[in-house]
Protein backbone atom coordinates (compact mmCIF):
# COMPACT_ATOMS: atom_id res chain seq x y z
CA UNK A 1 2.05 -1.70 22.96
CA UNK A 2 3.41 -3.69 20.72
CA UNK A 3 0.86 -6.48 21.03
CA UNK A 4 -1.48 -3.83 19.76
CA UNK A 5 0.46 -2.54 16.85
CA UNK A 6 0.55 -6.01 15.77
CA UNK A 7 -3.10 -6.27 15.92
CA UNK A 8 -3.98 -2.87 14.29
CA UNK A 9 -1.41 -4.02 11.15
CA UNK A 10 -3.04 -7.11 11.23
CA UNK A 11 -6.72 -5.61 11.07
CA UNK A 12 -5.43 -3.06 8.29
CA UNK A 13 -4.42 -6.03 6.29
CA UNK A 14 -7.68 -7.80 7.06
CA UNK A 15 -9.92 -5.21 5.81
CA UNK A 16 -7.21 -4.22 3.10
CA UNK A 17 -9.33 -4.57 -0.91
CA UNK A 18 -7.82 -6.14 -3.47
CA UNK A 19 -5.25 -3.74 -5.29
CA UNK A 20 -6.56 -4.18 -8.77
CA UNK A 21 -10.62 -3.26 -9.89
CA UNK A 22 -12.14 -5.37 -13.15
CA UNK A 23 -11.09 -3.15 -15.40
CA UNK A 24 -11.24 -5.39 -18.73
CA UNK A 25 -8.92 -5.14 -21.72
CA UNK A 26 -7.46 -2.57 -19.42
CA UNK A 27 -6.10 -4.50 -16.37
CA UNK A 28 -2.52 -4.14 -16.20
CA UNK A 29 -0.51 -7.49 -16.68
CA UNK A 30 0.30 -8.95 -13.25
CA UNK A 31 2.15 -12.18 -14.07
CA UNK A 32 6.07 -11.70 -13.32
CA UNK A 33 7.30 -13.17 -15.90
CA UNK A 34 5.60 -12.44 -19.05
CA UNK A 35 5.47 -14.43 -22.28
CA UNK A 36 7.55 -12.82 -25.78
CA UNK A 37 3.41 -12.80 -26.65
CA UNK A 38 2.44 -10.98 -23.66
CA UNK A 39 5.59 -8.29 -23.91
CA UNK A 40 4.24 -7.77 -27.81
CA UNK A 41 3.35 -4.14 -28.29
CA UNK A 42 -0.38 -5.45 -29.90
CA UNK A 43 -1.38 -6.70 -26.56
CA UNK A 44 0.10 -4.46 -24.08
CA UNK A 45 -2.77 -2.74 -21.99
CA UNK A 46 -3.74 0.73 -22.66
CA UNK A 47 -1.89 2.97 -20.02
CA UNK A 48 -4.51 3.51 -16.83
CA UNK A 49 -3.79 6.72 -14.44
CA UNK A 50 -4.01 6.96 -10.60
CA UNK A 51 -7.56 9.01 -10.58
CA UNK A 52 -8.82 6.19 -12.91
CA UNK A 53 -8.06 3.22 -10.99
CA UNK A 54 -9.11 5.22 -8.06
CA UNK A 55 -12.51 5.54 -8.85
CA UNK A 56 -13.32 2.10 -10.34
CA UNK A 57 -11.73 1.12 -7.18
CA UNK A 58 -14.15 3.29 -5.14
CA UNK A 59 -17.02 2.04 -7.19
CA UNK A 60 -16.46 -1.13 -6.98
CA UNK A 61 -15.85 -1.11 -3.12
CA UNK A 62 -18.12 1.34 -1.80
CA UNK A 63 -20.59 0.90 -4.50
CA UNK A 64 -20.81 4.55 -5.48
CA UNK A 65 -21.52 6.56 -8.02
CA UNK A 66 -19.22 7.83 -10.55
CA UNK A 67 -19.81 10.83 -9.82
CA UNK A 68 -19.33 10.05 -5.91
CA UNK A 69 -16.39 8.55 -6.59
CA UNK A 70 -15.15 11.37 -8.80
CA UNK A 71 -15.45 13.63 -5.86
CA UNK A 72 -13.50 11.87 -3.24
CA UNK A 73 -10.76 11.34 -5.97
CA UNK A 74 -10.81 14.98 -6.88
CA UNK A 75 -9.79 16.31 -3.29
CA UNK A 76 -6.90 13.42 -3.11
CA UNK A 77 -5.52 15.02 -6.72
CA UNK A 78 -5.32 18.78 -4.95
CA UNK A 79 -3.58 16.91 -2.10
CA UNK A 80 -0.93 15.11 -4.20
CA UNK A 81 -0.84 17.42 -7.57
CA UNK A 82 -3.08 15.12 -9.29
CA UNK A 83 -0.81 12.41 -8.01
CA UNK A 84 2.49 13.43 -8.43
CA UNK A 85 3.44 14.89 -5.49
CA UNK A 86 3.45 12.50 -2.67
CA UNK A 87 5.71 14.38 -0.06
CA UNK A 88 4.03 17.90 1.33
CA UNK A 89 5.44 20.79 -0.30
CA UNK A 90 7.07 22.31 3.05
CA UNK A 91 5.90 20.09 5.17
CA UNK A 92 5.66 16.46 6.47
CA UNK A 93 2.35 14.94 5.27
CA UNK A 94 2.53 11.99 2.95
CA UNK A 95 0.53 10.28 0.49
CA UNK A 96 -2.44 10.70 -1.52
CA UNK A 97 -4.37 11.32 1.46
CA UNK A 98 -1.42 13.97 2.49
CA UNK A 99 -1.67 11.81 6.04
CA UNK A 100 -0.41 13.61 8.73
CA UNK A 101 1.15 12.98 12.29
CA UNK A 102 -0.32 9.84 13.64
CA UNK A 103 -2.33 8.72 10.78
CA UNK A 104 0.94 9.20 8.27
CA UNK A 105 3.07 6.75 10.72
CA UNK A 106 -0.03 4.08 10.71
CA UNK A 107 -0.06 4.71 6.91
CA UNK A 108 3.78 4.02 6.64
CA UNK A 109 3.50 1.05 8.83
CA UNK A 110 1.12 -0.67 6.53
CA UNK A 111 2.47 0.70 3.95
CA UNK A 112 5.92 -1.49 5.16
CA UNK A 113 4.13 -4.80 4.66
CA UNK A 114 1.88 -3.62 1.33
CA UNK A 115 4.13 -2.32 -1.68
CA UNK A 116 5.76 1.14 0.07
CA UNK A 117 4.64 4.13 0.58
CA UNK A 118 4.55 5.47 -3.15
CA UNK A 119 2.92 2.29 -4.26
CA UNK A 120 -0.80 2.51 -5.18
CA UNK A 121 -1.68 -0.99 -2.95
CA UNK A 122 -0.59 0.97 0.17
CA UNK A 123 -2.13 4.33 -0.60
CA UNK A 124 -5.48 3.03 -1.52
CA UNK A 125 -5.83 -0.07 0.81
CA UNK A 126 -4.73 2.34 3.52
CA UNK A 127 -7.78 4.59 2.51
CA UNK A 128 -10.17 1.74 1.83
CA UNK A 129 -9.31 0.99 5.82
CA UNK A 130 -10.10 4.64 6.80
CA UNK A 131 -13.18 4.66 4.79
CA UNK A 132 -14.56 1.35 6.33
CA UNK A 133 -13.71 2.20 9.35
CA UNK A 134 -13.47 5.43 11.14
CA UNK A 135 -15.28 7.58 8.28
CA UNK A 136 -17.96 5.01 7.41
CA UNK A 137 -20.58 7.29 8.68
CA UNK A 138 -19.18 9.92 5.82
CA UNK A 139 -19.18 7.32 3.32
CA UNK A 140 -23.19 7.12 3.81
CA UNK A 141 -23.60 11.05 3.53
CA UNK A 142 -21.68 10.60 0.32
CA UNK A 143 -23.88 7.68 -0.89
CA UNK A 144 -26.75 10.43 -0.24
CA UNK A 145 -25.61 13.33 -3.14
CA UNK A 146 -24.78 12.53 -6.55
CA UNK A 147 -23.71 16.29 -6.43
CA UNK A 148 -19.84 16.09 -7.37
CA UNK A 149 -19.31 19.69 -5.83
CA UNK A 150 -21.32 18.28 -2.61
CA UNK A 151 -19.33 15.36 -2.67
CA UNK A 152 -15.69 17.14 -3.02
CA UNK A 153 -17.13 19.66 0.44
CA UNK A 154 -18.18 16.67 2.49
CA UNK A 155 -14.58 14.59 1.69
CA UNK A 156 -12.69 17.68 2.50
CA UNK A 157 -14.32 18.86 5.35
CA UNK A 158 -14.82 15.22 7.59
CA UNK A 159 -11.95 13.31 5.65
CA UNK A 160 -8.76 15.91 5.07
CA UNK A 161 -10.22 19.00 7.10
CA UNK A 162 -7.57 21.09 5.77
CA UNK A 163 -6.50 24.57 7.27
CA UNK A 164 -9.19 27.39 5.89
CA UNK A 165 -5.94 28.81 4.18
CA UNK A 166 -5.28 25.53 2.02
CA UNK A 167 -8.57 24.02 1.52
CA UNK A 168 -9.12 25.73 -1.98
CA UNK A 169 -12.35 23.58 -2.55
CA UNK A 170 -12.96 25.28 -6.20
CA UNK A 171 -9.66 23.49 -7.33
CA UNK A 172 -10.97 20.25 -5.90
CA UNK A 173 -14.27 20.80 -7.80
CA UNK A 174 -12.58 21.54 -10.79
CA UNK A 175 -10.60 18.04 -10.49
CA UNK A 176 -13.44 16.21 -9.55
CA UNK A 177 -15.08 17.69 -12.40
CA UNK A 178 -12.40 16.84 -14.99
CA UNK A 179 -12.47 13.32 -13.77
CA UNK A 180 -15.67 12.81 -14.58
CA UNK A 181 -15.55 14.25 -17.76
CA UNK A 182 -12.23 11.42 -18.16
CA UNK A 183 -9.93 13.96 -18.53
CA UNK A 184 -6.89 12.50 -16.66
CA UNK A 185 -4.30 14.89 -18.60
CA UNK A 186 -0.76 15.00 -16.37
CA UNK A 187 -1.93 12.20 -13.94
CA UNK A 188 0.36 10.25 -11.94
CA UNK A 189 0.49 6.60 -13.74
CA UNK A 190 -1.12 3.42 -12.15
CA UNK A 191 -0.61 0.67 -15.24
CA UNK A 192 3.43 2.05 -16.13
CA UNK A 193 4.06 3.08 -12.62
CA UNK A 194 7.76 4.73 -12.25
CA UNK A 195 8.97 7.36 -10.56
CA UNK A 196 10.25 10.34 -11.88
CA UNK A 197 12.32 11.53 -8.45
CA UNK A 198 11.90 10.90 -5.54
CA UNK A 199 8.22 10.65 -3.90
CA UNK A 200 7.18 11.82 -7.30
CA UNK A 201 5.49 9.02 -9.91
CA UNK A 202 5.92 9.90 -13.45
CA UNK A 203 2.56 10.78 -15.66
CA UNK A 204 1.43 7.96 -17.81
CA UNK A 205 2.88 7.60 -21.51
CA UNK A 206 -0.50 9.05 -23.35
CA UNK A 207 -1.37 11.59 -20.60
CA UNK A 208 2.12 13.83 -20.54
């Protein structure tokens, strides 16, 4: 057993993207130990929320849509109150995915080795893995609609499959929806990443 644990963190690393899309002028600053230049307030990048890294991310990966990638991201903002909520209200799900039961422990074992659990590298390279992997059939039904609605049903229905009593798809429209109009108002923040409390990131300086 745990010859094959090893093996399924190993292949979860493997297939793991890169944590950061090409995302210009915008790309946070990555280098530990920035220059005086660097730290100047004239070249600091423009703050970039969860939802927005998300879908270039998804784009970039999956080579989808916008509005494709607007719809997956849409049902993961219902699931973590547009990603600031990473523990289950009254419950024990986790993430941006909400993971559950056995996939929340795989998640928190990769998400050991990649950044923690709150980080952004472990909740999306933990989803990128789902995506190429066990859901890749969904992925191509997705590819096939450039519906965002249609996209948001199929995500929530093969991906999350939430009880009938929590799936609320019109709120995961309506996200979905917002994102692709780039609203990202109250978003949990990717490029100034903090966290407010516990399991909850703080929204980004221009979107409180």
């Amino acid at each position: 057993m745990r010859y094959i644990a090893a093996a399924t963190t190993a292949l979860l690393i493997a297939l793991a993207p890169p944590a950061f899309a090409d995302r210009g002028s915008k790309l946070p600053n990555t280098n530990p130990k920035p220059s005086a230049a660097s730290e100047a307030p004239e070249t600091q990048a423009a703050p970039i929320t969860i939802p927005e890294q998300l879908i270039a991310n998804l784009q970039r990966d999956f080579g989808l849509t916008r509005s494709q990638a607007a719809g997956i991201t849409g049902n993961l903002a219902h699931e973590s109150g547009n990603f600031r909520m990473l523990a289950e209200i009254d419950g024990g799900c986790y993430g941006y995915s909400q993971w559950c039961g056995p996939r929340k422990s795989r998640f928190r074992s990769y998400a050991a080795r990649v950044g923690g659990q709150e980080s952004f590298e472990a909740n999306y390279g933990y989803l990128h893995y789902e995506l190429k992997t066990e859901y890749g059939a969904m992925i191509q039904r997705i590819r096939a609609t450039d519906d965002v609605s249609q996209v948001a049903r199929i995500f929530m229905k093969t991906f999350l499959r939430p009880r009938a009593s929590t799936a609320n798809l019109e709120r995961r429209v309506r996200f979905s929806k917002m994102y692709l109009a780039e609203r990202f108002d109250g978003a949990g923040c990717y490029s100034h990443f903090q966290l407010e409390a516990r399991n909850r990131p703080a929204a980004c300086p221009e979107n409180t």
